[in-house]
PDB file of N, CA and C in Angstrom:
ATOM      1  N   UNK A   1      -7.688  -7.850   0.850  1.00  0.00           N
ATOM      2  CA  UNK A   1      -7.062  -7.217  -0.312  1.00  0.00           C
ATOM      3  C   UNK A   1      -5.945  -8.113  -0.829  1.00  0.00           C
ATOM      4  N   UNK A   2      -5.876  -8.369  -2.240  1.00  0.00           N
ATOM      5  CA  UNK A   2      -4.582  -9.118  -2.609  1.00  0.00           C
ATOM      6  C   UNK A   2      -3.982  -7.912  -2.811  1.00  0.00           C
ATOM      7  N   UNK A   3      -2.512  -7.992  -2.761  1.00  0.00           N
ATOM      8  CA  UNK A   3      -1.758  -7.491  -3.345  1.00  0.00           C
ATOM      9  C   UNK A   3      -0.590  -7.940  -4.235  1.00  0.00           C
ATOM     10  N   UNK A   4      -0.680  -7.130  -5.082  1.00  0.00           N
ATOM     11  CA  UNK A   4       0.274  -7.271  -6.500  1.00  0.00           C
ATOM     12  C   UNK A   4       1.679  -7.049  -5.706  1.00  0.00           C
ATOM     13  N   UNK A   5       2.251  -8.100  -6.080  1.00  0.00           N
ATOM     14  CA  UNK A   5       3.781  -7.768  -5.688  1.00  0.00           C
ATOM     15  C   UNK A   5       4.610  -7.122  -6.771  1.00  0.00           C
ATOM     16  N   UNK A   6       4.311  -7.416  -8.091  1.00  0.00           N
ATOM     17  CA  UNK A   6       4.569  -7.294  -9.367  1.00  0.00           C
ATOM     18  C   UNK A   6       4.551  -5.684  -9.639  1.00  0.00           C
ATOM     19  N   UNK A   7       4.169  -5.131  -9.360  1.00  0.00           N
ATOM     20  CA  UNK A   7       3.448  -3.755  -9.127  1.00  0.00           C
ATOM     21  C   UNK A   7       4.905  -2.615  -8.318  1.00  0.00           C
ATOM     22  N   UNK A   8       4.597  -1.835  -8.949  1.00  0.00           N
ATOM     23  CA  UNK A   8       5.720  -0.787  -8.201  1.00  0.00           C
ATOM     24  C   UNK A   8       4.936  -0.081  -7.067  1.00  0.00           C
ATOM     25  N   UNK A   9       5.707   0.390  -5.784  1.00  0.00           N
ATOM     26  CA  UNK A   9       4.783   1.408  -4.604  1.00  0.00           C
ATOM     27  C   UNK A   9       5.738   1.751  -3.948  1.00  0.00           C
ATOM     28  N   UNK A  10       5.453   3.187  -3.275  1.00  0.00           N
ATOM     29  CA  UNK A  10       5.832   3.929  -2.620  1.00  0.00           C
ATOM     30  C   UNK A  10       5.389   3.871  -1.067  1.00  0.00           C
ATOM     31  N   UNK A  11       6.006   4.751  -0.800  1.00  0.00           N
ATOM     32  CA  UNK A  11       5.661   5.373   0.824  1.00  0.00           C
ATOM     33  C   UNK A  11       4.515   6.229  -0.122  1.00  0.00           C
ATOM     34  N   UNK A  12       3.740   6.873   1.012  1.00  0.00           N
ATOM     35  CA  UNK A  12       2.695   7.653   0.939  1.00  0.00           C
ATOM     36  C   UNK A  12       2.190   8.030   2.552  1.00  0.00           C
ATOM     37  N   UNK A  13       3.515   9.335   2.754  1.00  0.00           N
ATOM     38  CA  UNK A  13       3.655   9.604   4.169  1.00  0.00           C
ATOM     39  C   UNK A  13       2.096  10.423   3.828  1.00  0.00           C
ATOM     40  N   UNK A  14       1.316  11.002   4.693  1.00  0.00           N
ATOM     41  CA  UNK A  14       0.032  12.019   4.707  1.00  0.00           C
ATOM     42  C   UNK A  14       0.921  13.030   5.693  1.00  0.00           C
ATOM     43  N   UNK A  15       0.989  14.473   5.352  1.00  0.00           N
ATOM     44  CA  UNK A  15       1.478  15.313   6.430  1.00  0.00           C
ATOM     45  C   UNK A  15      -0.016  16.092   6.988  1.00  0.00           C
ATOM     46  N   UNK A  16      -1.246  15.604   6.251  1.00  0.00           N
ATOM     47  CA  UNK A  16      -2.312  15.674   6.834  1.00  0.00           C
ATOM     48  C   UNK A  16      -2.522  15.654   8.553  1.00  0.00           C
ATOM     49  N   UNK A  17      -2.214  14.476   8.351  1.00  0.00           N
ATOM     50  CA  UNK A  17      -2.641  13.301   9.463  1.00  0.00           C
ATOM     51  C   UNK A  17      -1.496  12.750  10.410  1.00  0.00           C
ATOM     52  N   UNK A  18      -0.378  12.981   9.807  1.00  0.00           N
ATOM     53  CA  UNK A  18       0.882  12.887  10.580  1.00  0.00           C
ATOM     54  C   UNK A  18       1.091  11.383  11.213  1.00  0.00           C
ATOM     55  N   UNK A  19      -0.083  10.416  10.895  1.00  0.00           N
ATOM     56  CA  UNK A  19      -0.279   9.237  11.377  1.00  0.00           C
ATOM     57  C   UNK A  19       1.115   8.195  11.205  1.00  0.00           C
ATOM     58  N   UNK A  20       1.364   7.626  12.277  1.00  0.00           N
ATOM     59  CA  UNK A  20       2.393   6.486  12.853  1.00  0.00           C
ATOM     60  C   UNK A  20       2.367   5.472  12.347  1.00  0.00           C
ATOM     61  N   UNK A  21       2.863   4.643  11.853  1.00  0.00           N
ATOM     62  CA  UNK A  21       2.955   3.191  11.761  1.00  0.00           C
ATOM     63  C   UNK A  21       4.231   2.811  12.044  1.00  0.00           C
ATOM     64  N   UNK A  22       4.186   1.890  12.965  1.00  0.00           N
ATOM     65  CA  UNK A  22       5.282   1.097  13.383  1.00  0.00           C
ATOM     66  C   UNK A  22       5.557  -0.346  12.568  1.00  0.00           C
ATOM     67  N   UNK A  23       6.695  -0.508  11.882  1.00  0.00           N
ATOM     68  CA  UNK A  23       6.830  -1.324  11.365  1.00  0.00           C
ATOM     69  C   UNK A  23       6.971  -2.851  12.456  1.00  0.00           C
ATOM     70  N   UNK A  24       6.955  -4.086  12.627  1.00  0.00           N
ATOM     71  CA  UNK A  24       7.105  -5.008  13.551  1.00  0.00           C
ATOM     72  C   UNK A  24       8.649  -5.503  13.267  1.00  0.00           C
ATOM     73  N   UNK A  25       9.220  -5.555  12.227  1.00  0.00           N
ATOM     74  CA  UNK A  25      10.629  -6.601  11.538  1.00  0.00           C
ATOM     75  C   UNK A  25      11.243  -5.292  11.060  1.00  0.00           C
ATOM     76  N   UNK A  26      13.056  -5.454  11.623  1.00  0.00           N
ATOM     77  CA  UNK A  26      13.338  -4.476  10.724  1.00  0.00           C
ATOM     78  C   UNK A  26      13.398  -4.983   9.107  1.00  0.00           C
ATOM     79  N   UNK A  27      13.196  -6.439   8.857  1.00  0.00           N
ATOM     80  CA  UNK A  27      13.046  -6.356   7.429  1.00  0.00           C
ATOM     81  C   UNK A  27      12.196  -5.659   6.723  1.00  0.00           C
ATOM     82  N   UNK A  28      10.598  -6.003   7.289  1.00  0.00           N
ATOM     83  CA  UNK A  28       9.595  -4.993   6.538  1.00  0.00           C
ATOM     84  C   UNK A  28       9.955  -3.784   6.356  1.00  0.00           C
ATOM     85  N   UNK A  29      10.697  -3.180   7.520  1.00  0.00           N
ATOM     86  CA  UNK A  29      10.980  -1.180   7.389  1.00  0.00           C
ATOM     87  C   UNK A  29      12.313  -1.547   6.039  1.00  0.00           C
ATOM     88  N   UNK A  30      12.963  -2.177   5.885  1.00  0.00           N
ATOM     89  CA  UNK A  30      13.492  -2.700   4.766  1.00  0.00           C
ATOM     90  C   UNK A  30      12.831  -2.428   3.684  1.00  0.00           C
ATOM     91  N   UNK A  31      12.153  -3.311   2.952  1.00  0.00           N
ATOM     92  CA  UNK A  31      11.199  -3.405   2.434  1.00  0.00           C
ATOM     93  C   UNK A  31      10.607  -2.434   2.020  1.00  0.00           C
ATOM     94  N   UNK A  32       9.457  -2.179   2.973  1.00  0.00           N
ATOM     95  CA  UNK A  32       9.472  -0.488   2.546  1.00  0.00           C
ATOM     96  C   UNK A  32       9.855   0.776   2.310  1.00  0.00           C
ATOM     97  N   UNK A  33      11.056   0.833   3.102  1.00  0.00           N
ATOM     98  CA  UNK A  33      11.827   1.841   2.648  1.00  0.00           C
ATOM     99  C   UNK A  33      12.920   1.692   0.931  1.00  0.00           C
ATOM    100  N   UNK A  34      12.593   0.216   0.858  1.00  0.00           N
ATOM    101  CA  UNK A  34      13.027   0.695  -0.398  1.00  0.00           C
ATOM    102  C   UNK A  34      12.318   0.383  -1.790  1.00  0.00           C
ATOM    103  N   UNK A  35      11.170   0.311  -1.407  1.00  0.00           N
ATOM    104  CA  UNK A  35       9.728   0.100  -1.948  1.00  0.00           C
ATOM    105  C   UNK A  35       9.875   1.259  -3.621  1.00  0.00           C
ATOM    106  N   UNK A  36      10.535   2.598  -3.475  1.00  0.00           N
ATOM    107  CA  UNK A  36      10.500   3.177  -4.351  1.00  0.00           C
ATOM    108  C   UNK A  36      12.085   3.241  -5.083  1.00  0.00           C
ATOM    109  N   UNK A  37      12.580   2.532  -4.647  1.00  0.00           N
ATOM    110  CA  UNK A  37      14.280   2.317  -5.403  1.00  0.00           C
ATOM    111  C   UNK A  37      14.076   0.604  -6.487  1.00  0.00           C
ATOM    112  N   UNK A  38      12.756   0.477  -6.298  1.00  0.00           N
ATOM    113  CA  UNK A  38      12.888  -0.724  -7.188  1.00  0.00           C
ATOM    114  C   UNK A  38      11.251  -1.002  -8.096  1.00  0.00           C
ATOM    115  N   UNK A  39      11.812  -1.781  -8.713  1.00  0.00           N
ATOM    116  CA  UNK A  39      10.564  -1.679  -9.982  1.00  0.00           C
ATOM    117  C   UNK A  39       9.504  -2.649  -9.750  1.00  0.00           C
ATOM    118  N   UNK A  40       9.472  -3.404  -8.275  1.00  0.00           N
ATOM    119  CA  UNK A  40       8.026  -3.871  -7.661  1.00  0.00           C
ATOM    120  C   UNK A  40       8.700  -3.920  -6.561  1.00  0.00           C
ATOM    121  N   UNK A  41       7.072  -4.818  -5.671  1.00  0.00           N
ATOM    122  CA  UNK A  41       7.779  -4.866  -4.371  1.00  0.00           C
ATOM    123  C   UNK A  41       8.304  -6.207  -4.003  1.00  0.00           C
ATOM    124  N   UNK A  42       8.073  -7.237  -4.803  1.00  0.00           N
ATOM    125  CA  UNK A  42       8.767  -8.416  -5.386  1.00  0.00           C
ATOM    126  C   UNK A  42      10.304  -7.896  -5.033  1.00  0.00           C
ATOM    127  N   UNK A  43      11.123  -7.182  -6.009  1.00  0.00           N
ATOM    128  CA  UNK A  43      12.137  -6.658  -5.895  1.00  0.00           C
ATOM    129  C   UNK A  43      12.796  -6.169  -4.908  1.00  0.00           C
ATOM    130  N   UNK A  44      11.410  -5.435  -4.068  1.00  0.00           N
ATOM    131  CA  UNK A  44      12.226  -4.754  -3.009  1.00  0.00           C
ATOM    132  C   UNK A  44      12.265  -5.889  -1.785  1.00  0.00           C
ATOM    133  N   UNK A  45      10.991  -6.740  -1.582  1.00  0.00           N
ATOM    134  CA  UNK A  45      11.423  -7.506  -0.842  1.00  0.00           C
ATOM    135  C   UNK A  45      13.260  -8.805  -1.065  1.00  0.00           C
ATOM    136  N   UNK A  46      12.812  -9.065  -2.162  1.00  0.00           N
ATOM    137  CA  UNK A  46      14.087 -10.057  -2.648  1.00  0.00           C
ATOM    138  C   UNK A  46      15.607  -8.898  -2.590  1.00  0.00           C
ATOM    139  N   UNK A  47      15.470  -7.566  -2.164  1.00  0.00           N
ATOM    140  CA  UNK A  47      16.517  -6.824  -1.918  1.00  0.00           C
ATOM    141  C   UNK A  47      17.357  -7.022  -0.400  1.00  0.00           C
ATOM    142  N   UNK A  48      15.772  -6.601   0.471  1.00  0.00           N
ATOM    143  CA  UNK A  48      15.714  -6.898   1.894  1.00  0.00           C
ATOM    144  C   UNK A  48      15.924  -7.790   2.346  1.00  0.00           C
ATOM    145  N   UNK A  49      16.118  -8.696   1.726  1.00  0.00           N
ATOM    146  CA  UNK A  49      16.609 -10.133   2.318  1.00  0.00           C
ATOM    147  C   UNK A  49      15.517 -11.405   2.443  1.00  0.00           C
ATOM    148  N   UNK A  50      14.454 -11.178   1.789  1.00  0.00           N
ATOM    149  CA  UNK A  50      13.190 -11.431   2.156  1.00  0.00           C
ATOM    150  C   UNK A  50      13.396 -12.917   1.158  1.00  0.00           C
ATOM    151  N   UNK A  51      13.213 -14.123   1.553  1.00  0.00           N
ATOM    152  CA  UNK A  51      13.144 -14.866   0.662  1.00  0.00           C
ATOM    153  C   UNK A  51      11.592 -15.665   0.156  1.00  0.00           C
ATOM    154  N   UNK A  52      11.776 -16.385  -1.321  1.00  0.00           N
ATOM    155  CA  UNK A  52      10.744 -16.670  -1.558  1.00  0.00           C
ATOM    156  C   UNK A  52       9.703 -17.448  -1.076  1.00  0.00           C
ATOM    157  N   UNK A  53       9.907 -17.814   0.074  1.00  0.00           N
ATOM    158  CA  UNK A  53       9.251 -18.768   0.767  1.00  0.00           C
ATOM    159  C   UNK A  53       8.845 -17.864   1.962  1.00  0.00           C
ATOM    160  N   UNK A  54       9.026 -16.985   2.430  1.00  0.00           N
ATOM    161  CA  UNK A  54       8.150 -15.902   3.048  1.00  0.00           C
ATOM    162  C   UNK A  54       7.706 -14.684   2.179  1.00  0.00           C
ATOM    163  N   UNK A  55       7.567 -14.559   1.217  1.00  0.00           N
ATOM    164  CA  UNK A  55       6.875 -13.906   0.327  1.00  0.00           C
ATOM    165  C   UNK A  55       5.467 -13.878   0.793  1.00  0.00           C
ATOM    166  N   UNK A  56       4.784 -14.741   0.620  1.00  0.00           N
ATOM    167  CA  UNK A  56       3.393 -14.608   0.773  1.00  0.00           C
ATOM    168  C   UNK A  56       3.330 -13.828   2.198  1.00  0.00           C
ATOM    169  N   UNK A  57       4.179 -13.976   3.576  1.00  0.00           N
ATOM    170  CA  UNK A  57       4.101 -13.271   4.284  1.00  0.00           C
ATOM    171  C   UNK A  57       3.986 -11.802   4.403  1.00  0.00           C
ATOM    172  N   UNK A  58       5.015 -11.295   3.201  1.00  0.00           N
ATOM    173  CA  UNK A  58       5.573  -9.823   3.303  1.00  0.00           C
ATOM    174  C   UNK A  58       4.260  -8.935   2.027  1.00  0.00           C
ATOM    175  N   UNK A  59       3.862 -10.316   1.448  1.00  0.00           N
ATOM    176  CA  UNK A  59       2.593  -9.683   0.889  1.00  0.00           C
ATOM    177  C   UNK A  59       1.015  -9.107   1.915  1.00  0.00           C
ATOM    178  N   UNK A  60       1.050  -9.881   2.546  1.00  0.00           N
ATOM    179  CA  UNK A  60       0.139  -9.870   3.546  1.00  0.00           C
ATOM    180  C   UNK A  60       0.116  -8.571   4.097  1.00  0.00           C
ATOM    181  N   UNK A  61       1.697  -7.972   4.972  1.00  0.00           N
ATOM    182  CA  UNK A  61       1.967  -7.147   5.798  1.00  0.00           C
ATOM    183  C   UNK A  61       1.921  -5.913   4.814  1.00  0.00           C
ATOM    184  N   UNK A  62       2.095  -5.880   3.252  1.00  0.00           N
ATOM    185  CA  UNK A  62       1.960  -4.504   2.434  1.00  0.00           C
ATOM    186  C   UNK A  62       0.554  -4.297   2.369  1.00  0.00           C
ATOM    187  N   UNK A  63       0.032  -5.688   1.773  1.00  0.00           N
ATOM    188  CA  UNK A  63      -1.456  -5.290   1.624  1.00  0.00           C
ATOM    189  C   UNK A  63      -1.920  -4.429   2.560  1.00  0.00           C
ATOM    190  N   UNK A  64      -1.960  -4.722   4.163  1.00  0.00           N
ATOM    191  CA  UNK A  64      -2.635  -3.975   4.903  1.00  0.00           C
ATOM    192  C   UNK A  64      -1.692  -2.398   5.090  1.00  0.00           C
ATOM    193  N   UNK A  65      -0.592  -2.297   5.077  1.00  0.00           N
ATOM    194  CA  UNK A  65       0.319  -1.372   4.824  1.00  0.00           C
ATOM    195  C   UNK A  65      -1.182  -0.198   3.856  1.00  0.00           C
ATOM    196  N   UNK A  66      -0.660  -1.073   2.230  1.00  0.00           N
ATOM    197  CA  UNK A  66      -1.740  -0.303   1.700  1.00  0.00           C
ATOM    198  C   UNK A  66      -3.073  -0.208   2.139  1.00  0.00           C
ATOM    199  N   UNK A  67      -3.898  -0.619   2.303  1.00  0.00           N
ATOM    200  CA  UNK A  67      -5.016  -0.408   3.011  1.00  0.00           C
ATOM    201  C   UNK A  67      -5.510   0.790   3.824  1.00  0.00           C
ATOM    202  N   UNK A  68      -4.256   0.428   4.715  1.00  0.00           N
ATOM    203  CA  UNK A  68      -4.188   1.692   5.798  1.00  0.00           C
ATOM    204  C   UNK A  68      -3.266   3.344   4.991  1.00  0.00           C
ATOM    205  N   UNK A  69      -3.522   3.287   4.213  1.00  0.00           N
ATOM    206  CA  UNK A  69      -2.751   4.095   2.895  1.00  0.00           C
ATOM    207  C   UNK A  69      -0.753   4.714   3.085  1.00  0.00           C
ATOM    208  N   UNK A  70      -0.622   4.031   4.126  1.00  0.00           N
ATOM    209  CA  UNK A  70       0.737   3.618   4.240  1.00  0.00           C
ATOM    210  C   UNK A  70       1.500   3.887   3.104  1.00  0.00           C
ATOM    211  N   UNK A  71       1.494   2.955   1.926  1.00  0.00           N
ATOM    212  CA  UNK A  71       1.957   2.741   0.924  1.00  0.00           C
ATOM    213  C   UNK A  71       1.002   2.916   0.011  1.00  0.00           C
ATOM    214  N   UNK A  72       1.111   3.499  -1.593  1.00  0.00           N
ATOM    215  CA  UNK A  72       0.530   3.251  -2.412  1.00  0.00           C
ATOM    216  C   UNK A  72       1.149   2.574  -3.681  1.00  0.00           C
ATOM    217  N   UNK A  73       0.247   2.680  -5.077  1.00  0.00           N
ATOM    218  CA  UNK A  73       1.519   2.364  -6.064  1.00  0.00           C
ATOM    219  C   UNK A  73       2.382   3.402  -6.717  1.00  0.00           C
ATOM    220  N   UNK A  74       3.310   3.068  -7.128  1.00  0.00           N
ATOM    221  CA  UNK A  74       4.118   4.304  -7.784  1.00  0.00           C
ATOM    222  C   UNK A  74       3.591   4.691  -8.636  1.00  0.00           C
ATOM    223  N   UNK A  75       4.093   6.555  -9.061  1.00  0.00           N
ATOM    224  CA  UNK A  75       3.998   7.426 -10.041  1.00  0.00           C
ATOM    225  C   UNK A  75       4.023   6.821 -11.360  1.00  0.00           C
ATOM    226  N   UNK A  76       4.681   6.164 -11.504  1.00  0.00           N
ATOM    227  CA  UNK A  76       4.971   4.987 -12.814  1.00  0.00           C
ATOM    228  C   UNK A  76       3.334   4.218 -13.257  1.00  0.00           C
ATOM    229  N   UNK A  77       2.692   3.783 -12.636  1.00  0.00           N
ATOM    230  CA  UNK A  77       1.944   2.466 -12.248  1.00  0.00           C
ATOM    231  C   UNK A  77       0.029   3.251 -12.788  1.00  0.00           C
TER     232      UNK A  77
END
């Protein structure tokens, strides 16, 4: 899956399924937690401290994020 960094996304807890994900970096839980306080995830990473030269990394770790429906895109989007 590519993912759009450009793109706004949320959490997308399921109280379905109640399912776990453990983040590995507290940057990523960064990252995602502030995934919906900013207008991509470009943004939210470059918030978290995330610089542009690990970008392609923190893309990687959302994509599958989303995948696993973790995250989706925002209400906006």
């Amino acid at each position: 899956m590519t993912f759009d960094l450009e793109r706004k996304w949320q959490l997308a807890y399921d109280f379905g399924t109640r399912r776990l994900t453990f983040l590995k970096t507290r940057v990523l839980h960064d990252v995602v937690v502030g995934l919906g306080n900013h207008a991509s995830a470009r943004e939210a990473c470059l918030a978290a401290g995330v610089d542009e030269a690990e970008l392609p990394r923190y893309a990687h770790a959302l994509a599958s994020l989303a995948e696993s429906g973790m995250i989706r895109p925002g209400a906006d989007c």
